[in-house]
C-alpha atoms as a PDB file:
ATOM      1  CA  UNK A   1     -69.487 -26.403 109.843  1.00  0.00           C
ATOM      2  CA  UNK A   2     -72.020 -25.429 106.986  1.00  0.00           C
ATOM      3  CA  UNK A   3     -72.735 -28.008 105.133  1.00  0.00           C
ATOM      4  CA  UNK A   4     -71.277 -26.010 101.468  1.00  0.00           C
ATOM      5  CA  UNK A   5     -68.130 -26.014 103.268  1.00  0.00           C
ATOM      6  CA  UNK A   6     -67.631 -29.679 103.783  1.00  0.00           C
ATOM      7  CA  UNK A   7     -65.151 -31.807 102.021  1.00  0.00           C
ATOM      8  CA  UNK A   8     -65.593 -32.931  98.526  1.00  0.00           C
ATOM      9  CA  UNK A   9     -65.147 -37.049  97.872  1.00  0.00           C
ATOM     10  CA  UNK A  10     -62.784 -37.666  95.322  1.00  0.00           C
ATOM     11  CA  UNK A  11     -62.399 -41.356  95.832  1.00  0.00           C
ATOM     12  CA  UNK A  12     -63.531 -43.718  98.097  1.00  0.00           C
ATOM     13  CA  UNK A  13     -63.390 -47.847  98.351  1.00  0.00           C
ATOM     14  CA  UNK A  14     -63.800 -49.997 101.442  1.00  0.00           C
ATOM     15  CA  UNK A  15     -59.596 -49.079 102.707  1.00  0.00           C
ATOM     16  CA  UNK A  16     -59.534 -45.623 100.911  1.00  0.00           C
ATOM     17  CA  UNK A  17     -60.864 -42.461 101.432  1.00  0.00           C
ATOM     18  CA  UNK A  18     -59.712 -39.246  99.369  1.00  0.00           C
ATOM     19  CA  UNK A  19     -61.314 -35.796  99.297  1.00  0.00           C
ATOM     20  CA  UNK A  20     -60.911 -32.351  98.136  1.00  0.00           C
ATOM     21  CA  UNK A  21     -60.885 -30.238 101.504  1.00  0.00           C
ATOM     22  CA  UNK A  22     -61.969 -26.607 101.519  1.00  0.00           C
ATOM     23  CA  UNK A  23     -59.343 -23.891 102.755  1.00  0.00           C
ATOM     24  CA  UNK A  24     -60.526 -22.842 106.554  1.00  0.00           C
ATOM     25  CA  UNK A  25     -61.143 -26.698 107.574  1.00  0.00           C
ATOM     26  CA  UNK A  26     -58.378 -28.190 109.691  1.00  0.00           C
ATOM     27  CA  UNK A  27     -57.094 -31.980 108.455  1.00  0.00           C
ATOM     28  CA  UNK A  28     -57.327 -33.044 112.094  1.00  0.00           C
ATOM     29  CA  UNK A  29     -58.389 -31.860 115.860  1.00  0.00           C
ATOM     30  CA  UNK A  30     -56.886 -29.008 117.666  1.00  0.00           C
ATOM     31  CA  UNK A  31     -55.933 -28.862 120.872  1.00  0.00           C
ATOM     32  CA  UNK A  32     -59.361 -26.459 120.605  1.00  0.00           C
ATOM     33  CA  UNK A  33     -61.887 -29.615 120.343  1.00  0.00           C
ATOM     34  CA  UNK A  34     -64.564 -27.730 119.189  1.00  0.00           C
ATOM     35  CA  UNK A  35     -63.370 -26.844 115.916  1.00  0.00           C
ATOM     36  CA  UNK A  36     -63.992 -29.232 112.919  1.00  0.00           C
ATOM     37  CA  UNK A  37     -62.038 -31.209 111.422  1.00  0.00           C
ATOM     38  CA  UNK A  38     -61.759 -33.160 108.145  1.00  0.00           C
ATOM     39  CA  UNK A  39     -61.262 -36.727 110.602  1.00  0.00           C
ATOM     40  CA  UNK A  40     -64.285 -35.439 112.436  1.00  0.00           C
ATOM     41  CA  UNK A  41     -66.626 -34.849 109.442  1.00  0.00           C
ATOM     42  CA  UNK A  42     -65.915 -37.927 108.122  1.00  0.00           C
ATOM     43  CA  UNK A  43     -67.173 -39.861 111.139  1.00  0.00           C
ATOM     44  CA  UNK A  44     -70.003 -37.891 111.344  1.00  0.00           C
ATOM     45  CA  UNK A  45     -71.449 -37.725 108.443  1.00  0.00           C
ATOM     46  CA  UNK A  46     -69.605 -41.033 106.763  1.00  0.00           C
ATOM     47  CA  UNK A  47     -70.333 -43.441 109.854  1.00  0.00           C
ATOM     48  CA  UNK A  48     -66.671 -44.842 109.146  1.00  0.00           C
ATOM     49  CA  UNK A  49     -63.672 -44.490 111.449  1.00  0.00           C
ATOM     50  CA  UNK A  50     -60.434 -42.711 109.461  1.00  0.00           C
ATOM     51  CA  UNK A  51     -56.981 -42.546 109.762  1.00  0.00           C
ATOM     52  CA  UNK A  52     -55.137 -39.381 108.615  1.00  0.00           C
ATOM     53  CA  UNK A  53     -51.795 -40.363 107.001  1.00  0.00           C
ATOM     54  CA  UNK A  54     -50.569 -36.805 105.893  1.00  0.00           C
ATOM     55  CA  UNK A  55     -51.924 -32.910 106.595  1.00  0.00           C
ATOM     56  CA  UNK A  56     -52.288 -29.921 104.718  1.00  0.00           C
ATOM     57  CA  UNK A  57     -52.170 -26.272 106.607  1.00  0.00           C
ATOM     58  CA  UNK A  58     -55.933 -25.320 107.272  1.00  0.00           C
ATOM     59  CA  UNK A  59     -55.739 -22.512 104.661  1.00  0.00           C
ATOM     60  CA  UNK A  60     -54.681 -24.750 102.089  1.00  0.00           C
ATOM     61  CA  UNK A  61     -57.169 -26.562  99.894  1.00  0.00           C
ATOM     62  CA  UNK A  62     -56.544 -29.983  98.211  1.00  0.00           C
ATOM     63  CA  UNK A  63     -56.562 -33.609  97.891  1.00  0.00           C
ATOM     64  CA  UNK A  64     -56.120 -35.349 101.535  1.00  0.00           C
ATOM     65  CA  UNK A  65     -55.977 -39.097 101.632  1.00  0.00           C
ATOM     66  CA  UNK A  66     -57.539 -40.833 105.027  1.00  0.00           C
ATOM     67  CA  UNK A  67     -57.475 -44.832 105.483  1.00  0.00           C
ATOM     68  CA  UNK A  68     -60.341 -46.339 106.155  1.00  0.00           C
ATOM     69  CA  UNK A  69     -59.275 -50.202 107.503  1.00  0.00           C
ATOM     70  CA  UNK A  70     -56.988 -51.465 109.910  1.00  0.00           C
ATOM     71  CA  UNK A  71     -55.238 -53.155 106.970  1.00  0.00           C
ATOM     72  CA  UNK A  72     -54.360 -50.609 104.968  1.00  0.00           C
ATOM     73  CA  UNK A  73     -52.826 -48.238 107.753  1.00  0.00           C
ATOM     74  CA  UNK A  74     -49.225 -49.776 107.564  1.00  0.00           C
ATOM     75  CA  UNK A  75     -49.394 -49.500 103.440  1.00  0.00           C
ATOM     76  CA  UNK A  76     -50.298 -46.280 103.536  1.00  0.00           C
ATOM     77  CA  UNK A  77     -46.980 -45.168 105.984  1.00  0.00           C
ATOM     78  CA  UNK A  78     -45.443 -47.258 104.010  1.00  0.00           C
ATOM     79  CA  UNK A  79     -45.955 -45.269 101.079  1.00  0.00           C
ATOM     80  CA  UNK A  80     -45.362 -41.926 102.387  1.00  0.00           C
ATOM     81  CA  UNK A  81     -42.313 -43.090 103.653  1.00  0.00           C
ATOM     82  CA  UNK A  82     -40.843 -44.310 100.501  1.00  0.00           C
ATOM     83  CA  UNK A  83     -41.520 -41.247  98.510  1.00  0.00           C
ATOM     84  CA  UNK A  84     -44.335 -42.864  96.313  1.00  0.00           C
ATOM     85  CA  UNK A  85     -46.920 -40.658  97.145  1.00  0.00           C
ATOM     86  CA  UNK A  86     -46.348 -38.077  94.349  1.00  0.00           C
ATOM     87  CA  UNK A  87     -48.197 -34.317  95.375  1.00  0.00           C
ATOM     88  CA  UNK A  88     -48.708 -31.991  92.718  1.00  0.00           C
ATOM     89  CA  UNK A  89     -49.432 -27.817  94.108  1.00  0.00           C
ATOM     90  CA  UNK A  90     -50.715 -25.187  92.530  1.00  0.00           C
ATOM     91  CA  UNK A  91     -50.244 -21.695  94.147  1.00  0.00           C
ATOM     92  CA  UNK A  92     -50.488 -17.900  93.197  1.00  0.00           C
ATOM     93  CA  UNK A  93     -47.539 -16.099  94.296  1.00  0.00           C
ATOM     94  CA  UNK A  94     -46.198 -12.602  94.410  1.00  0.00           C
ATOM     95  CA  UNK A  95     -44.241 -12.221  90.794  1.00  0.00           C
ATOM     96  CA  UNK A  96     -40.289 -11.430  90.183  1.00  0.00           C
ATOM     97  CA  UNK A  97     -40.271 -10.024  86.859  1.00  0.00           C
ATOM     98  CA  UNK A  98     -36.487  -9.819  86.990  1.00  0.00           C
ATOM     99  CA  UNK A  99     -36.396 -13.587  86.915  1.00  0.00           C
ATOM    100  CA  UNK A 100     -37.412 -14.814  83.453  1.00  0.00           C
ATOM    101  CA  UNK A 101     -36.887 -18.762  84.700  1.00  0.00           C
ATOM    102  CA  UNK A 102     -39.989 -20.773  83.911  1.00  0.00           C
ATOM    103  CA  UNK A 103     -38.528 -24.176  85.800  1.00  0.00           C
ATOM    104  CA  UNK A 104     -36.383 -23.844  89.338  1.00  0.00           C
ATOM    105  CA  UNK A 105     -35.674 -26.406  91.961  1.00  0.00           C
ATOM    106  CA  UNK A 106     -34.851 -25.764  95.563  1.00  0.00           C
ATOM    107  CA  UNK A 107     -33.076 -27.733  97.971  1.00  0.00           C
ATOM    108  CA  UNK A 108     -31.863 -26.915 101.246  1.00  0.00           C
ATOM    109  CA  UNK A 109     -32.429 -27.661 105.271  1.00  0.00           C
ATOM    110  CA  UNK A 110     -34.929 -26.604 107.177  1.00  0.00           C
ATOM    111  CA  UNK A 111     -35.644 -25.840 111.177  1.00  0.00           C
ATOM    112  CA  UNK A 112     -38.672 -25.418 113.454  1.00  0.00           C
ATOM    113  CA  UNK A 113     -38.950 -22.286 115.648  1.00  0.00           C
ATOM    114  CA  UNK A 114     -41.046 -22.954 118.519  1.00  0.00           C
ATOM    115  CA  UNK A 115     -42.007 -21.321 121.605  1.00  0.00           C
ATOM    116  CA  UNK A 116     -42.156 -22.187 125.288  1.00  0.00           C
ATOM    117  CA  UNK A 117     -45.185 -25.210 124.961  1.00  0.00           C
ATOM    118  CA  UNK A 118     -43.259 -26.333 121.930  1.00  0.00           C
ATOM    119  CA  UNK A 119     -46.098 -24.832 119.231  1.00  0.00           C
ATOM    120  CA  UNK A 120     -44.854 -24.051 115.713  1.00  0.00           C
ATOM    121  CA  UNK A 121     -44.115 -20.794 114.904  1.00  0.00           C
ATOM    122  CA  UNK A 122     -42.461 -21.425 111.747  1.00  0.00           C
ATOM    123  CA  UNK A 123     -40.020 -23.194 109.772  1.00  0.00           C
ATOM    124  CA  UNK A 124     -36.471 -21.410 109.327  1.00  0.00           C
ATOM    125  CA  UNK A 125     -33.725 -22.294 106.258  1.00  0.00           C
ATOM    126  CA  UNK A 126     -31.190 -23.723 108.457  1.00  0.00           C
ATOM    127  CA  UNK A 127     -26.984 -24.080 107.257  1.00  0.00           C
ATOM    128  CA  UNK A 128     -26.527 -27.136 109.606  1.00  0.00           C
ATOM    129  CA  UNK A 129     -28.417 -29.827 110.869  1.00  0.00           C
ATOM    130  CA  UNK A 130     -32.136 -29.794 110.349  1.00  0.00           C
ATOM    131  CA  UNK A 131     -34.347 -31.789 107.424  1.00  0.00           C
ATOM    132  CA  UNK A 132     -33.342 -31.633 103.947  1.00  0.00           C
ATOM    133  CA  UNK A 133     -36.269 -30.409 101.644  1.00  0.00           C
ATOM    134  CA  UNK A 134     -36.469 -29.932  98.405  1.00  0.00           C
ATOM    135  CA  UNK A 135     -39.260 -28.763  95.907  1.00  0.00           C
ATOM    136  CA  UNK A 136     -39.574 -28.665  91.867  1.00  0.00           C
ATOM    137  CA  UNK A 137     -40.940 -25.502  90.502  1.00  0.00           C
ATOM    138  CA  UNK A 138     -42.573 -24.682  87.113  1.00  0.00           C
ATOM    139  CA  UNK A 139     -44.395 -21.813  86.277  1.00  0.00           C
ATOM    140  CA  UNK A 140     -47.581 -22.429  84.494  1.00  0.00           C
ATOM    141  CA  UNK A 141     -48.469 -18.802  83.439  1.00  0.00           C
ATOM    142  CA  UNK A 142     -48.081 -15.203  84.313  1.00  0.00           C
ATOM    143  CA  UNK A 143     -51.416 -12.841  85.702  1.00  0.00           C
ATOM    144  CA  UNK A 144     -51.674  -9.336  86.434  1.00  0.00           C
ATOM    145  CA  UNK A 145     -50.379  -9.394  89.851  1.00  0.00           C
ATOM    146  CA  UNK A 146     -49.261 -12.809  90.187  1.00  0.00           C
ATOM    147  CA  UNK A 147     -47.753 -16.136  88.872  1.00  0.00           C
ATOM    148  CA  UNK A 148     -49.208 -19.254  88.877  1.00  0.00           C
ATOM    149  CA  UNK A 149     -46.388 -21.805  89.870  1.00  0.00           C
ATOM    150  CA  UNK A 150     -46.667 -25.487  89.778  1.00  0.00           C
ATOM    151  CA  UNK A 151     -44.685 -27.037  92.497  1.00  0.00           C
ATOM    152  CA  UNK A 152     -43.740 -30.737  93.342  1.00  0.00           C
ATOM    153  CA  UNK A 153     -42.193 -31.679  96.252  1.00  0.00           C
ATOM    154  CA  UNK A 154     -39.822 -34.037  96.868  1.00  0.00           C
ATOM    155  CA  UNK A 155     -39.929 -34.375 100.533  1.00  0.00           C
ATOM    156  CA  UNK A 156     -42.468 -33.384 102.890  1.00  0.00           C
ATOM    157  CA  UNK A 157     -41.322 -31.080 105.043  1.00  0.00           C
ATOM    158  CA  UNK A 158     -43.928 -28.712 107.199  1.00  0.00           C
ATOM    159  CA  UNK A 159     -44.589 -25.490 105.253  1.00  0.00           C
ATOM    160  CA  UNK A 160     -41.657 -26.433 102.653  1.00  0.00           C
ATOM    161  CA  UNK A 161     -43.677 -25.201  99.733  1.00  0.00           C
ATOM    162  CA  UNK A 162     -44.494 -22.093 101.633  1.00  0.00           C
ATOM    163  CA  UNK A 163     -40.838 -21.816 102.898  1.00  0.00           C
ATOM    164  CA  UNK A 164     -39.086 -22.514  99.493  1.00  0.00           C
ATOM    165  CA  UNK A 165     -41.378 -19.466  97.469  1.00  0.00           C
ATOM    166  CA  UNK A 166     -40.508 -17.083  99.989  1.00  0.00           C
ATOM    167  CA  UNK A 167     -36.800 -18.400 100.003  1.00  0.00           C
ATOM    168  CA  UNK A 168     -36.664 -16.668  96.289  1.00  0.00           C
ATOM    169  CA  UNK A 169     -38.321 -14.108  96.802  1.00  0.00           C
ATOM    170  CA  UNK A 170     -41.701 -15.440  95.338  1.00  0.00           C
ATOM    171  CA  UNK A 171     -43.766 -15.548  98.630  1.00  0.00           C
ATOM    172  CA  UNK A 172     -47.448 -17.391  97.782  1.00  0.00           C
ATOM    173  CA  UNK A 173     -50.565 -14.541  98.335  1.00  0.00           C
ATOM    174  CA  UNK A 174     -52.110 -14.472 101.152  1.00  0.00           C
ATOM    175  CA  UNK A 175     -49.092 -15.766 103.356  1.00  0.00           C
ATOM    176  CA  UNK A 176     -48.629 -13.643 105.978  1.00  0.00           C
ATOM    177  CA  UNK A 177     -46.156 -16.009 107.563  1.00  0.00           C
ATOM    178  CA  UNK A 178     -43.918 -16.083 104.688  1.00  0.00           C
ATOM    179  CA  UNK A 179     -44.087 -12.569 103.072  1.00  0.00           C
ATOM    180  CA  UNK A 180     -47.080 -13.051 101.141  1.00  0.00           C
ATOM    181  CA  UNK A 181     -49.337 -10.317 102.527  1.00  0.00           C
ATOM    182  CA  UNK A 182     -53.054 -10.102 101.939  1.00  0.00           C
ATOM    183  CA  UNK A 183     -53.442  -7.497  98.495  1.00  0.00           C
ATOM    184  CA  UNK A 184     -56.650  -8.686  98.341  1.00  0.00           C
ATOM    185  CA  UNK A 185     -56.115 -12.452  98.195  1.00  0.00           C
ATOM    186  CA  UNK A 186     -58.505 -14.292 100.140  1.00  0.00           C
ATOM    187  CA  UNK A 187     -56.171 -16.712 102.232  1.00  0.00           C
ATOM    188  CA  UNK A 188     -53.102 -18.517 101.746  1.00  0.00           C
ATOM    189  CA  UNK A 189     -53.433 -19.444  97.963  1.00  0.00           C
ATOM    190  CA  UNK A 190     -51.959 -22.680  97.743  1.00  0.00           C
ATOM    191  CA  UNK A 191     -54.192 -25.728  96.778  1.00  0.00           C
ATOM    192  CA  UNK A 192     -53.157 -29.503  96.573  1.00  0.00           C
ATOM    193  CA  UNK A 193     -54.006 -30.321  92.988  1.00  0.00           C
ATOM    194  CA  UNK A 194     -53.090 -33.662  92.631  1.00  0.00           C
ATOM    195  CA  UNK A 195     -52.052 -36.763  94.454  1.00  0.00           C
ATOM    196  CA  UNK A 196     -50.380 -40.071  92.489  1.00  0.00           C
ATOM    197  CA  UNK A 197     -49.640 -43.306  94.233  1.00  0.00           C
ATOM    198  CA  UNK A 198     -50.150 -47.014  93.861  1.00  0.00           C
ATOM    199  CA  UNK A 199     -53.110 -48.728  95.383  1.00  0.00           C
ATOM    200  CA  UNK A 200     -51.947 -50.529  98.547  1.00  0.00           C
ATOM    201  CA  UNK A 201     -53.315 -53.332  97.375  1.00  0.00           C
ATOM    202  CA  UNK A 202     -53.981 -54.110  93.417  1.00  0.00           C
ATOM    203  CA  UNK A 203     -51.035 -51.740  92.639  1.00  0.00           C
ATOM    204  CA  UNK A 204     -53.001 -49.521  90.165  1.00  0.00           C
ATOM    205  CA  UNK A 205     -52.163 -46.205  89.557  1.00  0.00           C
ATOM    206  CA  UNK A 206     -53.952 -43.658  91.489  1.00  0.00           C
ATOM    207  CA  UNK A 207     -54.255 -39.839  89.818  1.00  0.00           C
ATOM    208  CA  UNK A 208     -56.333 -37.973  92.128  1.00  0.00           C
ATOM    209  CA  UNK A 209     -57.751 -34.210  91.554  1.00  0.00           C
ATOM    210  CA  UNK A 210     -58.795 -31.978  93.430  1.00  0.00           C
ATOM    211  CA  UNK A 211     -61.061 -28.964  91.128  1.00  0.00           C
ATOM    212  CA  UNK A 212     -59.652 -25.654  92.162  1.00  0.00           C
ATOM    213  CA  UNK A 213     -62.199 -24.138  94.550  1.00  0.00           C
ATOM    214  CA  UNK A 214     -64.300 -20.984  93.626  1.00  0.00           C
ATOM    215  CA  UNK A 215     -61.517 -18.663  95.357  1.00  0.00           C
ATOM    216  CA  UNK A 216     -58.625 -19.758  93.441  1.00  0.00           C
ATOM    217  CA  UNK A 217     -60.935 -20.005  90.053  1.00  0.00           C
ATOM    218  CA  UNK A 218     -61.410 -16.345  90.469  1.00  0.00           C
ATOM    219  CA  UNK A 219     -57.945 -15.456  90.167  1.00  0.00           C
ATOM    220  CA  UNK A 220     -57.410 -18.692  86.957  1.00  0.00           C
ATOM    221  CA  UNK A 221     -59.736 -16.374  85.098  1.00  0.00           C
ATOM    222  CA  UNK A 222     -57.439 -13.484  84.665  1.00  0.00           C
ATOM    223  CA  UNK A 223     -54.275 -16.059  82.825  1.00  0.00           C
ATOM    224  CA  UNK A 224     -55.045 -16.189  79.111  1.00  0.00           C
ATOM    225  CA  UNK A 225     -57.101 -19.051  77.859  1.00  0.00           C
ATOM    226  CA  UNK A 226     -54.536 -20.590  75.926  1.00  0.00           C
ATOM    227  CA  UNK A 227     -52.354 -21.665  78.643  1.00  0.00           C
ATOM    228  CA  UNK A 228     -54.736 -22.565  81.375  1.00  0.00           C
ATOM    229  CA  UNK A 229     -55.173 -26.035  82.388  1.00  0.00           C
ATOM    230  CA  UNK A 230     -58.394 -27.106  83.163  1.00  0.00           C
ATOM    231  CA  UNK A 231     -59.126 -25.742  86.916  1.00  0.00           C
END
């Protein structure tokens, strides 16, 4: 792994370890060992044994939180499991000019598709059974070519952000999965902007953010000036 590609540290205290990792770099090791890994970097050039508590998809950048103590483990699942780890997305998808709706939720159930050694193929809206999953949507501002959409899920469901865009017809760039096609997008353009949770143990809020990387900046530049958030 070159060394410009390597994660960014957003936080880090003797339990808690938080950084900003680049699209292309998987969260944790492949049944491939020789590929790196955000786990893997962090040994090696950290000296520090981590825990992974959550993943994103290797072509999505963002905020990843690792544990770094024994101790702080069990918080951590903890959290996760009761919904106080509050994720904040940013992603560039295809737009729908016929649907003028700046703020949509979805909610629905959703399936893996496997094949014969069990590996993921994808994640299918499903009628009956499967996990419920459900996602806030806002859109931020409109480009040449595609809208910026703000998304918060409320459950964490593999590939639900992905899942729910294509869903209504707003498939994220670069997802060839979902719909999105290439037109000149990079890779999957979805990054993890922002993480918000209480610290395991003095309770104080935690906002975390992860800078847009130079790949999603590029495409921030074409939205007006006067709605842009700072990237």
């Amino acid at each position: 792994m070159r060394e410009f590609e390597a994660p960014e540290i957003i936080y880090r205290d003797e339990d808690l370890l938080v950084v900003n990792k680049p699209a292309g770099l998987l969260s944790q090791q492949s049944l491939d060992k020789r590929r790196p890994h955000v786990v893997s970097w962090v040994e090696r050039h950290l000296g520090v044994k981590a825990a992974l508590h959550h993943r994103l998809d290797k072509d999505t950048s963002g905020v990843l939180v690792l544990g770094l103590s024994k101790r702080v483990n069990a918080k951590l699942t903890d959290l996760f499991r009761d919904h106080e780890m509050r994720k904040t997305y940013w992603a560039l998808a295809k737009p729908r000019p016929e649907d003028a709706r700046t703020e949509f939720s979805v909610l629905n159930h959703v399936a893996p598709v496997r094949d014969a050694k069990k590996k993921l193929l994808r994640m299918v809206e499903v009628r009956s059974g499967g996990w419920k999953a459900e996602t806030d949507f806002r859109v931020l501002a409109r480009a040449e070519g595609f809208d910026w959409i703000e998304a918060k899920p409320k459950t964490g469901r593999t590939h639900q952000i992905r899942i729910h865009l294509a869903g209504v017809k707003r498939p994220i760039w670069g997802d060839f999965l979902y719909g999105g096609k290439n037109e000149g997008y990079p890779r999957l353009m979805l990054h993890a902007r922002v993480l918000e949770f209480p610290h395991p143990f003095s309770g104080d809020t935690l906002e975390l953010v992860a800078p847009a990387p130079a790949d999603f900046r590029a495409f921030l530049e074409r939205v007006p000036k006067s709605v842009t958030p700072e990237s």
